[in-house]
PDB file of N, CA and C in Angstrom:
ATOM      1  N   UNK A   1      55.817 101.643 100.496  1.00  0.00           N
ATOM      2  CA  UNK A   1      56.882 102.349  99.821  1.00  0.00           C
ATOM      3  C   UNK A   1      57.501 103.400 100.736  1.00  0.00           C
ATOM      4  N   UNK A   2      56.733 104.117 101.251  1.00  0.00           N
ATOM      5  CA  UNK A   2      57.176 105.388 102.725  1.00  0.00           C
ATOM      6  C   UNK A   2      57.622 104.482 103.631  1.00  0.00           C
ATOM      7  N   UNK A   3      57.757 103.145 103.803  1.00  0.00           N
ATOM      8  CA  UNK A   3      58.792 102.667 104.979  1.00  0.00           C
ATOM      9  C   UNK A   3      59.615 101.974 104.561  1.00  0.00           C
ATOM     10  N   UNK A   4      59.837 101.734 103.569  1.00  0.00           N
ATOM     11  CA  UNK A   4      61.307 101.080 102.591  1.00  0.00           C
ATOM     12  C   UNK A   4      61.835 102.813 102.642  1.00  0.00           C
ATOM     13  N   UNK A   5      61.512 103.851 101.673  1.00  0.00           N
ATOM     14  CA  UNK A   5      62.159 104.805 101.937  1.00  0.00           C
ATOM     15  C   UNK A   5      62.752 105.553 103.026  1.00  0.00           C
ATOM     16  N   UNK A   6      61.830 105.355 104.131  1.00  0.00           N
ATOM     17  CA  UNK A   6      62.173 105.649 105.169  1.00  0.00           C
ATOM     18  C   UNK A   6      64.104 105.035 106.092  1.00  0.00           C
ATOM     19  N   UNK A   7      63.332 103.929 105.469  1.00  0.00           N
ATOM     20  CA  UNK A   7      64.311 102.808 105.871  1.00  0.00           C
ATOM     21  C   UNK A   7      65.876 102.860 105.060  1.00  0.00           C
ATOM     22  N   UNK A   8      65.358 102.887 104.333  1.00  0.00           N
ATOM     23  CA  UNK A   8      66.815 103.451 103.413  1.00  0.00           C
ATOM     24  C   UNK A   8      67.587 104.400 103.447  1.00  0.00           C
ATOM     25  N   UNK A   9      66.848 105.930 103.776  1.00  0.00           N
ATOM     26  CA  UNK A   9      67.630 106.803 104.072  1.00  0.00           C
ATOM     27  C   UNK A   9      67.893 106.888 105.910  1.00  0.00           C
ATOM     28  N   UNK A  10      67.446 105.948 106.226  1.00  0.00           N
ATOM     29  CA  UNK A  10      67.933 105.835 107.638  1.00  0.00           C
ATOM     30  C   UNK A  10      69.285 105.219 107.327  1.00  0.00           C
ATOM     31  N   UNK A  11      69.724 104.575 107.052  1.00  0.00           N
ATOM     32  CA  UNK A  11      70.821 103.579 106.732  1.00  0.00           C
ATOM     33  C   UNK A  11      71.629 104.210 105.471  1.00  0.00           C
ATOM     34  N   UNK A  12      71.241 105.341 105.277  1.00  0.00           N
ATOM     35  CA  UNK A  12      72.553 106.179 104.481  1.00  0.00           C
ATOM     36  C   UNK A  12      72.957 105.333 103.137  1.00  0.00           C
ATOM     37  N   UNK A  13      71.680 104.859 102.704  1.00  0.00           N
ATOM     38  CA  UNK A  13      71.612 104.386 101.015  1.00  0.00           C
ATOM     39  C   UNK A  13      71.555 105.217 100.176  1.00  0.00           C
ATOM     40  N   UNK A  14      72.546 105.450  99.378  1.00  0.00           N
ATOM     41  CA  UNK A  14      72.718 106.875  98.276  1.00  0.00           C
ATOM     42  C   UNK A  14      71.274 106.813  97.585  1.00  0.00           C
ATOM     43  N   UNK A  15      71.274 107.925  97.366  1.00  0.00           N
ATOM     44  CA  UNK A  15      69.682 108.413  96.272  1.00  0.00           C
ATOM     45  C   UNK A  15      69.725 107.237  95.345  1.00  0.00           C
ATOM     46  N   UNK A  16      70.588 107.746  94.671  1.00  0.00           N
ATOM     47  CA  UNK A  16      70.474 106.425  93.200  1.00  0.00           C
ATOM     48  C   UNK A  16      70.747 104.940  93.748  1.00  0.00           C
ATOM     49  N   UNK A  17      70.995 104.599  94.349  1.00  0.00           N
ATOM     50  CA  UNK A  17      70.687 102.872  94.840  1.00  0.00           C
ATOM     51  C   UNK A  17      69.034 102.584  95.194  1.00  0.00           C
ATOM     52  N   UNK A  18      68.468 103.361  95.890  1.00  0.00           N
ATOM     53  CA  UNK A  18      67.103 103.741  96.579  1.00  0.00           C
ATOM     54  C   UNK A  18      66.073 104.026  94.939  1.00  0.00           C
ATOM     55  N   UNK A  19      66.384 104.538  94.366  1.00  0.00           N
ATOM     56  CA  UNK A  19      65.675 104.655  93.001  1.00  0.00           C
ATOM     57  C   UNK A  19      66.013 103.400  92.182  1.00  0.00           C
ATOM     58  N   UNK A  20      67.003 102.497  92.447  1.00  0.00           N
ATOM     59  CA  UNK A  20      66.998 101.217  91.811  1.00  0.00           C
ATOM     60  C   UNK A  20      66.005 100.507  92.420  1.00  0.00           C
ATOM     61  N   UNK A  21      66.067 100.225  93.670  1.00  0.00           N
ATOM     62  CA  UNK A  21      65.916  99.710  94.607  1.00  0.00           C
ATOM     63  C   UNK A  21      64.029  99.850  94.828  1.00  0.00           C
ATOM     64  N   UNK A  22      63.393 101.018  94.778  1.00  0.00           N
ATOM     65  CA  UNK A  22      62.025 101.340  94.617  1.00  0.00           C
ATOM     66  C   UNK A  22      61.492 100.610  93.253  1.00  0.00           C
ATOM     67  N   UNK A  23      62.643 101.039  92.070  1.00  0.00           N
ATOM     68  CA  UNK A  23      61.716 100.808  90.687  1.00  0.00           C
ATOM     69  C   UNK A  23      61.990  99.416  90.585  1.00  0.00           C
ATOM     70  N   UNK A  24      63.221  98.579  91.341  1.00  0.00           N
ATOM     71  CA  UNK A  24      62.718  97.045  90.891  1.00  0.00           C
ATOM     72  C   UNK A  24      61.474  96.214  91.962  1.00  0.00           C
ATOM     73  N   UNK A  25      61.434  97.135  92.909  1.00  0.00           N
ATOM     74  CA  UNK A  25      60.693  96.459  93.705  1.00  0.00           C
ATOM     75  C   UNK A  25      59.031  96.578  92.625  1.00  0.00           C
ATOM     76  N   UNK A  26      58.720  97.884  92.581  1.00  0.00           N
ATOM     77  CA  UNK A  26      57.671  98.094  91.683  1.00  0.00           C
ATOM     78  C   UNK A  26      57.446  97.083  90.396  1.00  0.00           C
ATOM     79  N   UNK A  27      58.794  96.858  89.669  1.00  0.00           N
ATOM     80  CA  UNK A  27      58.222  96.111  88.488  1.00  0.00           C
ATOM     81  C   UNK A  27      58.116  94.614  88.682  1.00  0.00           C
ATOM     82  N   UNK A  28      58.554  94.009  89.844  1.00  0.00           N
ATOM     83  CA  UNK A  28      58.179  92.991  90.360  1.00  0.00           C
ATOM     84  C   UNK A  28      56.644  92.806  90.932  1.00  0.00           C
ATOM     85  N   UNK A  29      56.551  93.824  91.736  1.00  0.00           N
ATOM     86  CA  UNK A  29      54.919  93.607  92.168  1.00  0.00           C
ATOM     87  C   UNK A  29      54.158  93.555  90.338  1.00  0.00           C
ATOM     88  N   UNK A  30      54.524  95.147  89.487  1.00  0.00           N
ATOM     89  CA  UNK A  30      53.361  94.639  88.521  1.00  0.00           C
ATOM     90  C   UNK A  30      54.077  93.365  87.716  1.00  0.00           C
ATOM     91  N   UNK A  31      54.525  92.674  87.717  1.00  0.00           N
ATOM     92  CA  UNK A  31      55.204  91.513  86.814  1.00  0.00           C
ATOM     93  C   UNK A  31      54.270  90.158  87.862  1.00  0.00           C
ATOM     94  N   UNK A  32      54.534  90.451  88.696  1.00  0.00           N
ATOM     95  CA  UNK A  32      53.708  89.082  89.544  1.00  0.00           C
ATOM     96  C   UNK A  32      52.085  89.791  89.516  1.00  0.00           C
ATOM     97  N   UNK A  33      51.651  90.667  89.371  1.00  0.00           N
ATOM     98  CA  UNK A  33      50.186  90.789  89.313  1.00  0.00           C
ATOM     99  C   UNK A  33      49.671  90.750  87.758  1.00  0.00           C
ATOM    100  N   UNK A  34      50.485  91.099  86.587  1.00  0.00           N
ATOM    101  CA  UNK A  34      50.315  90.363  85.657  1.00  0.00           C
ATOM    102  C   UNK A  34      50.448  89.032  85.507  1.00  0.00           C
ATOM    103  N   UNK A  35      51.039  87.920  85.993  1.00  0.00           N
ATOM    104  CA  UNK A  35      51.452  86.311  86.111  1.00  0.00           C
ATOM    105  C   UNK A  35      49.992  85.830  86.986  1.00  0.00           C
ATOM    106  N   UNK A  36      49.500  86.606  88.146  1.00  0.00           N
ATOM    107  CA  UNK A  36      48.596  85.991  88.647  1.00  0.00           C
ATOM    108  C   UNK A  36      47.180  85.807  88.247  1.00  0.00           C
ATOM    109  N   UNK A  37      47.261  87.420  87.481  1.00  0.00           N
ATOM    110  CA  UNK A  37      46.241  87.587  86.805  1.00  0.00           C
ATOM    111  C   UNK A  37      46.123  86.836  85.560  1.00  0.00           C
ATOM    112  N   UNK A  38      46.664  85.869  84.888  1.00  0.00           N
ATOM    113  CA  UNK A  38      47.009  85.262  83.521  1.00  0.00           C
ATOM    114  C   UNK A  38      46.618  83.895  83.774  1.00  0.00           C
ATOM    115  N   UNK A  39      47.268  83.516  85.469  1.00  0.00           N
ATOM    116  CA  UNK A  39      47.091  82.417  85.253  1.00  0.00           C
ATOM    117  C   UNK A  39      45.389  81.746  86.003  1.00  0.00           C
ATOM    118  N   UNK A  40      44.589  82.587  86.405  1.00  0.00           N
ATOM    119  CA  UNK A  40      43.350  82.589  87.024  1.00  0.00           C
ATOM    120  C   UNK A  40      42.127  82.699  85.973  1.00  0.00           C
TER     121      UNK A  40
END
């Protein structure tokens, strides 16, 4: 997460794109660790 952020405000991504951008990444990881965990 500290090198996506990093990375983002290197490249002059407004705050609020970067807070989209963190929280969909997040609900994807827990959305696929709920799916993996379901299907095991």
């Amino acid at each position: 997460m500290a090198s996506l952020d990093n990375g983002m405000s290197m490249l002059d991504v407004p705050t609020f794109w970067q807070l989209i951008v963190k929280g969909s990444i997040l609900l994807l990881a827990v959305w696929l660790d709920v799916k993996t965990k379901k299907s095991s």
